[in-house]
Protein backbone atom coordinates (compact mmCIF):
# COMPACT_ATOMS: atom_id res chain seq x y z
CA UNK A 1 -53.99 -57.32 -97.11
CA UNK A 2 -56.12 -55.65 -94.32
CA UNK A 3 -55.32 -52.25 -94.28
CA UNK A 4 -55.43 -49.76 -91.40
CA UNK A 5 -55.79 -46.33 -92.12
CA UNK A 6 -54.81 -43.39 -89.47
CA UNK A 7 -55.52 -39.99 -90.03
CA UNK A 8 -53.60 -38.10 -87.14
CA UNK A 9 -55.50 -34.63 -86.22
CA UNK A 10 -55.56 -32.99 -83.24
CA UNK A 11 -57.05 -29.46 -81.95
CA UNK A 12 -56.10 -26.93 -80.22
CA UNK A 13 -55.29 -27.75 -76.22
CA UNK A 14 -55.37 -31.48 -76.90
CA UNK A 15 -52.71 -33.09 -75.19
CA UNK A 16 -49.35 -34.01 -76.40
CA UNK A 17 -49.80 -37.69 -77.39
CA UNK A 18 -45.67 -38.60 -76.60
CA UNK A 19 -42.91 -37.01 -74.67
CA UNK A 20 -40.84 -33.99 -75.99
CA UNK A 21 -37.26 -33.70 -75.52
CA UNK A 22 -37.62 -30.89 -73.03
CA UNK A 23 -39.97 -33.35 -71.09
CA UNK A 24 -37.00 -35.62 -70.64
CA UNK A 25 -34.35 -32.80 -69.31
CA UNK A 26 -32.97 -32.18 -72.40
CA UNK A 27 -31.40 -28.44 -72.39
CA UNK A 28 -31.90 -26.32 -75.15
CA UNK A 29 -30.57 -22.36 -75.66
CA UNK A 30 -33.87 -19.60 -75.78
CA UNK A 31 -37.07 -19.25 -74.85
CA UNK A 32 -40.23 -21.47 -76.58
CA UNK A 33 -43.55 -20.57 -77.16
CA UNK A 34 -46.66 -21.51 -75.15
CA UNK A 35 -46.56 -24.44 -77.29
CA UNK A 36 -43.05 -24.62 -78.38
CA UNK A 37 -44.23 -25.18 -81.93
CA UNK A 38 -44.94 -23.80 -85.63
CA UNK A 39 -48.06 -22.82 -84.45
CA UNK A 40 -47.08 -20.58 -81.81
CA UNK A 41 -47.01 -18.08 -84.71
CA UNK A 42 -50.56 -17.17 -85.19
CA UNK A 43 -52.28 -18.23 -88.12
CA UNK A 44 -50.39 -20.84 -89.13
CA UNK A 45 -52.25 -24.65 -89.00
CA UNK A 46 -50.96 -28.05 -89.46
CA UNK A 47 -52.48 -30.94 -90.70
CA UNK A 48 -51.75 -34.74 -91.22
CA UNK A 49 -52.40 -37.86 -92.90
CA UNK A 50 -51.07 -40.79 -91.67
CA UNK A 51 -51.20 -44.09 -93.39
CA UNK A 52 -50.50 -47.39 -91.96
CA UNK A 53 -51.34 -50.38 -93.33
CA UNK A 54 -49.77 -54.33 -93.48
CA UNK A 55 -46.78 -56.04 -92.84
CA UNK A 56 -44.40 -58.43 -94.10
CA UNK A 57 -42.97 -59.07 -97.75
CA UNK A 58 -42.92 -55.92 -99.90
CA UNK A 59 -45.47 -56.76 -102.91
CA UNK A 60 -45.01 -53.36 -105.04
CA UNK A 61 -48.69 -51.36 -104.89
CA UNK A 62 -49.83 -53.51 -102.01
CA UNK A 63 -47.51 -52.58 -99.22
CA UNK A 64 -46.70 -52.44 -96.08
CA UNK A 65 -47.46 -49.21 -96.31
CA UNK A 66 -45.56 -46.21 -93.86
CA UNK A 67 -46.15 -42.90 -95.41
CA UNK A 68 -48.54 -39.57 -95.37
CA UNK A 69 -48.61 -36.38 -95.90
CA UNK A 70 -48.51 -33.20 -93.86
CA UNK A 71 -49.58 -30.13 -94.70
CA UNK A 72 -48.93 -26.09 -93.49
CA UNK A 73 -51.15 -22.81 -94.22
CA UNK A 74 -48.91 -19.92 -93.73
CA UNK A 75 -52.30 -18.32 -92.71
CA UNK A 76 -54.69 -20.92 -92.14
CA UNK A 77 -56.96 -22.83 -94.57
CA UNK A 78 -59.28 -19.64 -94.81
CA UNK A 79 -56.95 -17.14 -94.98
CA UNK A 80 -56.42 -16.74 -98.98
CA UNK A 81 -53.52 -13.71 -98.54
CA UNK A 82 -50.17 -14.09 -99.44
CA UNK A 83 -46.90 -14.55 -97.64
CA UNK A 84 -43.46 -12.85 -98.01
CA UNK A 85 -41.21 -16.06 -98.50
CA UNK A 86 -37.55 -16.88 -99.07
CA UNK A 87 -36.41 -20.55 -100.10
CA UNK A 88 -32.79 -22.42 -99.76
CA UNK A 89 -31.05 -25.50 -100.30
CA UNK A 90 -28.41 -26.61 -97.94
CA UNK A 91 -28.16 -29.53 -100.19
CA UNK A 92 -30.38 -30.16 -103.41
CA UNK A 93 -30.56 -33.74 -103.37
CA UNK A 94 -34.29 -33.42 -102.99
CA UNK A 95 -37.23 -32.19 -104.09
CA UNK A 96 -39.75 -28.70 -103.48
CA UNK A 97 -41.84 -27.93 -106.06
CA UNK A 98 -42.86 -24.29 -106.65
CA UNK A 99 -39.66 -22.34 -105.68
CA UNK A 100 -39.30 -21.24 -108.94
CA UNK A 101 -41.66 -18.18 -108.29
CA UNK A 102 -41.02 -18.40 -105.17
CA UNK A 103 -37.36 -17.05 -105.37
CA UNK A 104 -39.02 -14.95 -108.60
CA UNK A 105 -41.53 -12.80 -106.84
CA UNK A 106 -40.79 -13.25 -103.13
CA UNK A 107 -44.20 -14.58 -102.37
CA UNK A 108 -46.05 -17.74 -101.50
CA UNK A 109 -49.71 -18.31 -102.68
CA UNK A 110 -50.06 -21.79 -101.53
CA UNK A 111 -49.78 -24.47 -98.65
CA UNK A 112 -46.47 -26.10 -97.73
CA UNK A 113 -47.08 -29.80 -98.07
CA UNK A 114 -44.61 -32.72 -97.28
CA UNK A 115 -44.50 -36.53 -98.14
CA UNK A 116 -42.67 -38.99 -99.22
CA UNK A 117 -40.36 -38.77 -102.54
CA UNK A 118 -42.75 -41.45 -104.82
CA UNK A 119 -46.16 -39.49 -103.90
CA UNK A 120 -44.71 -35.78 -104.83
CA UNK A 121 -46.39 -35.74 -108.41
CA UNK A 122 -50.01 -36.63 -106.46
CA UNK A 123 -50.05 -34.67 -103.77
CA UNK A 124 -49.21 -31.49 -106.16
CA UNK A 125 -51.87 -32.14 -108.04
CA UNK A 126 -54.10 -32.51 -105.17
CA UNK A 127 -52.84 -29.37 -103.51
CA UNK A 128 -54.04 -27.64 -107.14
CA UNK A 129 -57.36 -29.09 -106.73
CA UNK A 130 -57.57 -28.43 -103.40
CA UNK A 131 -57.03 -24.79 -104.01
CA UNK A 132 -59.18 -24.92 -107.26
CA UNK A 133 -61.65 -25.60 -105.02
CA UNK A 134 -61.54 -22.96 -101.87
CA UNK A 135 -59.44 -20.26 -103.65
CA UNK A 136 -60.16 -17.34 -106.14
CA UNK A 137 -57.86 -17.70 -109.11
CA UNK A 138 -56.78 -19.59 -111.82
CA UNK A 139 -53.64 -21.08 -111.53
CA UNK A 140 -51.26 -22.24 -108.70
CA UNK A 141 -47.87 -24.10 -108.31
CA UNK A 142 -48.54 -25.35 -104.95
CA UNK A 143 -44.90 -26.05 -102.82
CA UNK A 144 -44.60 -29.99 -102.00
CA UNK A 145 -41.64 -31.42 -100.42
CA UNK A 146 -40.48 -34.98 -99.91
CA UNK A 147 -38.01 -37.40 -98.07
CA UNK A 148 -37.51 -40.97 -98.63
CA UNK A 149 -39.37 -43.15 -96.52
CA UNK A 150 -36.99 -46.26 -97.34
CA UNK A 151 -36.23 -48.90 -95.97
CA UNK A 152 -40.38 -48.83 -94.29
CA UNK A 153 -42.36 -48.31 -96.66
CA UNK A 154 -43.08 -49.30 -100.07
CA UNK A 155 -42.38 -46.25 -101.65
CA UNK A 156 -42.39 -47.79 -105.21
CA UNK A 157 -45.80 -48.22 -104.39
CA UNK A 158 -47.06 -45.00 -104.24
CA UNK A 159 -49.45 -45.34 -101.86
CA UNK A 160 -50.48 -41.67 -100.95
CA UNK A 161 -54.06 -40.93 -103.15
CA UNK A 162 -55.43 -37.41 -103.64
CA UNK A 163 -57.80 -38.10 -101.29
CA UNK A 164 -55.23 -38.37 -98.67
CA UNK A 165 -53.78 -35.03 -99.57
CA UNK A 166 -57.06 -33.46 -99.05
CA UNK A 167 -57.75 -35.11 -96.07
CA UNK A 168 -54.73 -33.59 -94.68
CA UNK A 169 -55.53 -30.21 -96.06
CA UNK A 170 -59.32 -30.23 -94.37
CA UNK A 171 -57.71 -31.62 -91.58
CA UNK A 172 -55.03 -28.63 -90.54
CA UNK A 173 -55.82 -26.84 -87.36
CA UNK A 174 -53.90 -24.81 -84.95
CA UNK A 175 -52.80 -25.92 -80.95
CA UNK A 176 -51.01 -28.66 -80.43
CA UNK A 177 -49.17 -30.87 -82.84
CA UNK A 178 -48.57 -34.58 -83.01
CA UNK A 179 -44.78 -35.10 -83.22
CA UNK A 180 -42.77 -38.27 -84.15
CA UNK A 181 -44.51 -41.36 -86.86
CA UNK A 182 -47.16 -38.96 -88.50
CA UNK A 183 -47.94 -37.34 -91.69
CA UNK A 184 -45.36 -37.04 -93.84
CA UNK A 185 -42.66 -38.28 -91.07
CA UNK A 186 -44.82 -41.42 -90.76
CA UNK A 187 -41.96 -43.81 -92.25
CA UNK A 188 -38.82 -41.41 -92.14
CA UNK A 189 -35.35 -42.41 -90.11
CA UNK A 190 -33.05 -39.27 -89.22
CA UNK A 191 -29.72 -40.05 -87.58
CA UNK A 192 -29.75 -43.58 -88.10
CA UNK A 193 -32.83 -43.95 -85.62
CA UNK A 194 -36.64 -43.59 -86.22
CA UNK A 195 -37.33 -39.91 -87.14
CA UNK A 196 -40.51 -38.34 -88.35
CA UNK A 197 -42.04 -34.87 -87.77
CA UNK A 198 -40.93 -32.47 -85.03
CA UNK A 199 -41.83 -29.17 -84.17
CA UNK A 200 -40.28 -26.17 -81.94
CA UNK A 201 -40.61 -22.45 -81.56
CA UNK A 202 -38.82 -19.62 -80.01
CA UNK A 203 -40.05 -16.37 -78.57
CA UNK A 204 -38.24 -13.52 -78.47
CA UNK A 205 -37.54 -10.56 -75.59
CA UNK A 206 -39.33 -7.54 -76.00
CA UNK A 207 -36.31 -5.35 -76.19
CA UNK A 208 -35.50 -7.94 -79.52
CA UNK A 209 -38.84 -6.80 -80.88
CA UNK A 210 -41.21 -9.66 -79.48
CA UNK A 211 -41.73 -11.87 -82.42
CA UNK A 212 -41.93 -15.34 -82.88
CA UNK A 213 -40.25 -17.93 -84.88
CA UNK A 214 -41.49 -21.81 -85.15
CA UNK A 215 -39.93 -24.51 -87.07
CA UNK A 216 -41.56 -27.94 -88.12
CA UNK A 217 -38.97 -30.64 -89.61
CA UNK A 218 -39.25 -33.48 -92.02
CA UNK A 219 -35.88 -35.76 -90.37
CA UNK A 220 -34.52 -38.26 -92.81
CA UNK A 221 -31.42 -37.38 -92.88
CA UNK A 222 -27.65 -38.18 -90.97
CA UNK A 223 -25.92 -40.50 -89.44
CA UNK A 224 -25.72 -42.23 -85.57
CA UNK A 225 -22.28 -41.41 -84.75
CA UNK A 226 -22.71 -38.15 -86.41
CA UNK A 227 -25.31 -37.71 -83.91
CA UNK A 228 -24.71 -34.57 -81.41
CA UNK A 229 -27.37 -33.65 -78.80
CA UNK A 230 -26.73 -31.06 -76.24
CA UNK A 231 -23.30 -31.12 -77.98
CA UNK A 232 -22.63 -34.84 -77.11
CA UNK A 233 -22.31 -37.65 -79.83
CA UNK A 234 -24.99 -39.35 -77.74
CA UNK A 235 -25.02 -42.51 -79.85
CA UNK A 236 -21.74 -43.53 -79.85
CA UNK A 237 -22.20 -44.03 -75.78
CA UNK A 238 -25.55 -47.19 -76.89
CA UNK A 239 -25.06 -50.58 -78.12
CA UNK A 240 -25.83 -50.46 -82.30
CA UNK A 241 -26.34 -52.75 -84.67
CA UNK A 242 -26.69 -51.80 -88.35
CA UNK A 243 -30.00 -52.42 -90.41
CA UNK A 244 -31.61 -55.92 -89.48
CA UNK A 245 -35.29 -57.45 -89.97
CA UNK A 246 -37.38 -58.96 -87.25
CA UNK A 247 -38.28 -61.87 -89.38
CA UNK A 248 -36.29 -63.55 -92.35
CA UNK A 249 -38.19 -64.23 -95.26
CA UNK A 250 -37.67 -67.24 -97.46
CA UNK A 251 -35.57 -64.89 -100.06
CA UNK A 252 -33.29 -63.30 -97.78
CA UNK A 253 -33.60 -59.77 -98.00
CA UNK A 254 -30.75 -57.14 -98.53
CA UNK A 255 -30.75 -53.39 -98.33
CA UNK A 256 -27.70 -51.05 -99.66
CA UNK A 257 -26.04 -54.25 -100.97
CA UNK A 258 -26.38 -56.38 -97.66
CA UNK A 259 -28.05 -59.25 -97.14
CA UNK A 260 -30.39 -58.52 -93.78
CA UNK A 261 -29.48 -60.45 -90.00
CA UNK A 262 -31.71 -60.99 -87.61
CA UNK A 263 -32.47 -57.69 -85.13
CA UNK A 264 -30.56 -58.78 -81.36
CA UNK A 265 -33.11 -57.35 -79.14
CA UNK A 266 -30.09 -56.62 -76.56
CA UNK A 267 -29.25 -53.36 -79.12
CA UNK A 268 -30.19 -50.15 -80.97
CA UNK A 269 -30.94 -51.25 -84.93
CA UNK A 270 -30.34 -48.93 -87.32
CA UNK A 271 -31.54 -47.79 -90.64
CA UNK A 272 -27.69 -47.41 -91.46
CA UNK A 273 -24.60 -49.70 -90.71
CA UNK A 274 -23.06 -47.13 -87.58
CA UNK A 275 -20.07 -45.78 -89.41
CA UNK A 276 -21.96 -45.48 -92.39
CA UNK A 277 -22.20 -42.15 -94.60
CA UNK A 278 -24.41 -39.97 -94.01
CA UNK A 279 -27.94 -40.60 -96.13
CA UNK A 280 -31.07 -39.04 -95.97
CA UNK A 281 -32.96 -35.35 -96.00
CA UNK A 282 -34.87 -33.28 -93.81
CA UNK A 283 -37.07 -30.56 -94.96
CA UNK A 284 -37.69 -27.27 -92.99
CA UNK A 285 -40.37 -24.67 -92.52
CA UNK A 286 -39.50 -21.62 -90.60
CA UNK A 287 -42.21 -19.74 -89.87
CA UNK A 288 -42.41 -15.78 -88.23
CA UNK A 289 -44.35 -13.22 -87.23
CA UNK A 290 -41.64 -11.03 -87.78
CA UNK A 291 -41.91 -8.09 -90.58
CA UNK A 292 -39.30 -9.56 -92.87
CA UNK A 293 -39.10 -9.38 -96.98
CA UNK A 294 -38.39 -11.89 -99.20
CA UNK A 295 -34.77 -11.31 -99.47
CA UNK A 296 -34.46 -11.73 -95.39
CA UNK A 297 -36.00 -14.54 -95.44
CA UNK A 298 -34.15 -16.51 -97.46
CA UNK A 299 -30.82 -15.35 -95.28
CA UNK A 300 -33.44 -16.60 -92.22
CA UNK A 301 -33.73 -20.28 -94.82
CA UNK A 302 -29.83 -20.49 -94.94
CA UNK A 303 -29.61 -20.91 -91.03
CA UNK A 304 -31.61 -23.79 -91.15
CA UNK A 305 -27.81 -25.04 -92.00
CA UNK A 306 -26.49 -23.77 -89.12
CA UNK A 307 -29.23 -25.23 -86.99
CA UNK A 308 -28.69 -28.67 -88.39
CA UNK A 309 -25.21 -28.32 -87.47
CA UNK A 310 -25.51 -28.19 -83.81
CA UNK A 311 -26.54 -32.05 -84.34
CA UNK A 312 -23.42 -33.04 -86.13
CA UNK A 313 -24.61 -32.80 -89.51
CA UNK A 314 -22.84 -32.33 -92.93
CA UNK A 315 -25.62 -32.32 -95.53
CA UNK A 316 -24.16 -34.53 -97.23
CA UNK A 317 -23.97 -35.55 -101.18
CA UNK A 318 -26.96 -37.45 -100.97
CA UNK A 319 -28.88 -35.55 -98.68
CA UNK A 320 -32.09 -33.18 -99.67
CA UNK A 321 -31.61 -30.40 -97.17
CA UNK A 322 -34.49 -28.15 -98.71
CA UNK A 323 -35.74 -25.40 -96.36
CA UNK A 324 -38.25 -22.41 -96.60
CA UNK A 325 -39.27 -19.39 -94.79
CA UNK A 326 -42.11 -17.33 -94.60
CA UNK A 327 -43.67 -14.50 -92.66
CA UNK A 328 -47.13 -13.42 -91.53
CA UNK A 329 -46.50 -9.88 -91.45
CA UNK A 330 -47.56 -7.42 -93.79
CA UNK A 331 -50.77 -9.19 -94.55
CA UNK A 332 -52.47 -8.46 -98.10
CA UNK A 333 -49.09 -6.50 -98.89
CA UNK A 334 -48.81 -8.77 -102.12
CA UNK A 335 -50.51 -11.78 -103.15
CA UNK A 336 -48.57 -12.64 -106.26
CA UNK A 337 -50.84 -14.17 -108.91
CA UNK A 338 -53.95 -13.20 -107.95
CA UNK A 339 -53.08 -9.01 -106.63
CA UNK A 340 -56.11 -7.63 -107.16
CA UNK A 341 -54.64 -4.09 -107.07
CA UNK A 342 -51.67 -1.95 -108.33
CA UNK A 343 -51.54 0.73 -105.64
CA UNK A 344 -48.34 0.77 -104.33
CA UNK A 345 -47.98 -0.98 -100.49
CA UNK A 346 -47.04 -0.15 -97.62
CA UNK A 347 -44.44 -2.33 -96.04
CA UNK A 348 -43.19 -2.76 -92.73
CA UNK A 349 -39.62 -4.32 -93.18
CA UNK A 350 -37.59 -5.14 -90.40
CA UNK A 351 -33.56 -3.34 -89.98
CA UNK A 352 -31.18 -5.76 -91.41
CA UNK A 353 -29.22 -4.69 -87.81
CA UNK A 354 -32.42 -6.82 -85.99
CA UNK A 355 -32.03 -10.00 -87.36
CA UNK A 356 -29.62 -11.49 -85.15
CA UNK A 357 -32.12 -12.30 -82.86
CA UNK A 358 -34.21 -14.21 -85.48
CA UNK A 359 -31.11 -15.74 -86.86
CA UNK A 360 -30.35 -17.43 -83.21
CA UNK A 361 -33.90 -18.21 -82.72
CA UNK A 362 -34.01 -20.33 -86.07
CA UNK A 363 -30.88 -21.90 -85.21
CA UNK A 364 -32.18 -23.22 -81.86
CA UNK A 365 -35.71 -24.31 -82.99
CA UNK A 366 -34.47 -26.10 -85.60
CA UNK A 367 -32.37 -27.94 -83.41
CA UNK A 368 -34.90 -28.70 -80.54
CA UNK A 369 -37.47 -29.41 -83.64
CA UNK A 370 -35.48 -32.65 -84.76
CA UNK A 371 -34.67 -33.81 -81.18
CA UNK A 372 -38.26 -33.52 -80.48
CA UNK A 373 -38.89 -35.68 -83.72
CA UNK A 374 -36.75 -38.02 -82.70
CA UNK A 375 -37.78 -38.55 -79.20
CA UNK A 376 -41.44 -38.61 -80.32
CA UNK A 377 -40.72 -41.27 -82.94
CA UNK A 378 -41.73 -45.04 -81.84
CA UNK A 379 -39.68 -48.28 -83.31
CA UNK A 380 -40.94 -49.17 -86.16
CA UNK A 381 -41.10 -52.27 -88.11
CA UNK A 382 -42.11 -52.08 -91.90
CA UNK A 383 -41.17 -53.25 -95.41
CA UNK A 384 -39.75 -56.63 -95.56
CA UNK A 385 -39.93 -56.81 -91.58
CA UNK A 386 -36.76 -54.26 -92.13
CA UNK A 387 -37.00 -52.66 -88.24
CA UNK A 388 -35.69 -48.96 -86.65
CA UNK A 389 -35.42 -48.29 -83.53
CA UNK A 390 -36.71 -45.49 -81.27
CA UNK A 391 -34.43 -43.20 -80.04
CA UNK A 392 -34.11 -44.70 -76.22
CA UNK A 393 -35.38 -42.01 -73.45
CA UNK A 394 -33.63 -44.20 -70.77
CA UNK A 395 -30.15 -44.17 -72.24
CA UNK A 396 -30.45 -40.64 -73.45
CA UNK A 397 -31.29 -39.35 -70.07
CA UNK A 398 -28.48 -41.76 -68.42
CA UNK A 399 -26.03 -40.27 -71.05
CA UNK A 400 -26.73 -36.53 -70.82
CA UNK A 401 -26.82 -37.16 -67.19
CA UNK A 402 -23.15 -38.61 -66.89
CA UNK A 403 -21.88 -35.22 -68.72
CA UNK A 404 -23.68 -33.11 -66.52
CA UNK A 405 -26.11 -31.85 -68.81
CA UNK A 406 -29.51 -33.49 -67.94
CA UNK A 407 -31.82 -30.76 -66.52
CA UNK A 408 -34.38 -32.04 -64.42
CA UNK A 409 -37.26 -33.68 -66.27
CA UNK A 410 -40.61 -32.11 -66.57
């Protein structure tokens, strides 16, 4: 099998590759960033590694192949210094290695990386090498997070290599980030339609205190008629069709139990049948410049909830809603492991009485962040020519627009 091998970078002022939801008229509450994303709080970069590769009949360890990995530096790949961090799980069907000490001492030492749930045990060990390499110390537990990149990809496989991880490690930059079938998100579904990687960021006012938050999402998670964008259960207004394959092989292939149909062309196909349970996870990362401490930080992790439910979700029983926070203030205050000193520091902690602001501004970039995954995600076909489709910009706008909602597109 030929394979084809994408790494997805970008830099700084490069243009966005596909259309965000605000692009289309979508409304959203607050104010973004200049670049409505994770990296509008400075320091942090973002890096991916996308893999792509065959098609047709899944042949375990061979493909097709629809995964990657992403990977976030709290303070940028040369910026060593710790980060106050808090960690939650809105539902623990999932996986994040390294919150263990994470909860325990309040600090992160490491990247954030995310992939897909067969390639977690790799890309941790790649992350250790990776810091082994660039970083003073001994010892690490480096935080990886996954979703399940079924029905696309041959996750049995195991496809991601520690070369990939590095890749996206070297790779991370700040600017612009590419949204939608990359990194991680290459092979993800979220609501029932192709999902991916998304990004958002508010800013605050300066009588709030000024300070940024960004979000970047894993979305794998939810349901279509679950579904709720600017408040409306957009979905339930398209023509649907549950999970279907562009091509039948000669041993019919099933997924969940059913045997697969052909995709109609004339309507949506799913990666669920639409009244289906919910399925799926999405992964988090808040990000802020705010002066927060550990323990505020996991109460910002916890609205990551309420965030999610603005689109309808539940997190569900078999959903891995894993989220984790983290702030670039206070640099050098501790570094965990590897504190070189024991003076006591001096720490600039933010009132308990100001974090409504941040609480609202998490809430509303997490929920641009996954409508901006979604919108950037392209239809996908992939394992076992099992297909997802996009969500549609067309019907979107045409919905949102018959409830009076549609702003006018950028």
């Amino acid at each position: 099998m030929k394979h084809l091998i994408l790494a997805a970078l970008f830099l700084a002022g490069s243009a966005q590759a596909n259309p965000r939801a605000r692009d289309l008229g979508v409304p959203f509450d607050g104010t973004p960033g200049p670049l409505n994303a994770i990296t509008d709080v400075a320091g942090v970069e973002v890096g991916y590694k996308t893999l792509i590769a065959g098609e047709g009949a899944v042949v375990r360890g061979k493909g097709p192949v629809r995964t990657g990995v992403t990977a976030i530096f709290p303070r940028g790949r040369s910026d060593a210094r710790g980060v106050f961090a808090g960690f939650f799980a809105g539902n623990g069907n999932g996986d994040m290695t390294g919150t263990h000490w994470v909860d325990e001492g309040g600090v992160l030492e490491t990247p954030i990386l995310i992939t897909g749930t067969g390639s977690v045990g790799v890309v941790r060990d790649a992350a250790f090498k990776w810091l082994a390499d660039h970083r003073p110390g001994g010892f690490w537990y480096p935080l990886v997070a996954e979703t399940a990149d079924l029905p696309l990809n041959d996750m049995a496989g195991q496809h991601v290599t520690v070369q990939d991880t590095l890749d996206a490690l070297d790779s991370a930059r700040g600017g612009v980030i590419a949204e939608g079938n990359v990194g991680g998100g290459t092979g993800m579904v979220c609501n029932g339609f192709k999902g991916g990687t998304g990004t958002a960021s508010r800013r605050l006012t300066a009588a709030e205190g000024g300070y940024t938050v960004g979000v970047l999402v894993q979305c794998n998670y939810g349901s279509a008629l679950g579904l709720r964008i600017a408040g409306v259960p957009v979905a339930r207004e398209m023509q649907l069709q549950g999970p279907c394959v562009t091509r039948l092989l000669p041993q019919q292939q099933s997924l969940w139990g059913d045997k697969a149909t052909l995709c109609d062309p004339a309507r949506l196909a799913l990666a669920d049948p639409p009244a289906a349970e919910h399925r799926g996870s999405i992964i988090i990362v808040i990000a802020t410049d705010a002066p927060l401490t550990a323990e505020q930080l996991k109460r910002l992790a916890r609205r990551g909830s309420v965030g999610l439910g603005r689109l309808g979700a539940i997190e569900a029983d078999g959903s891995g809603d894993i989220f984790i926070a983290f702030s670039t203030a206070n640099p050098g205050a501790d570094d965990g492991n590897w504190q070189a000193s024991t003076t006591p520091a001096t720490i600039s902690r933010l009132p308990g009485g100001g974090l409504n602001p941040l609480f609202a501004a998490t809430v509303q970039g997490v929920e641009e962040a996954v409508v901006n995954a979604m919108v950037a995600a392209r239809t996908m076909t992939g394992a076992d020519w099992w297909t997802i489709s996009a969500l549609p910009h067309d019907q979107l706008q045409a919905i949102l627009r018959r409830h009076n909602l549609l702003n006018p597109p950028r």
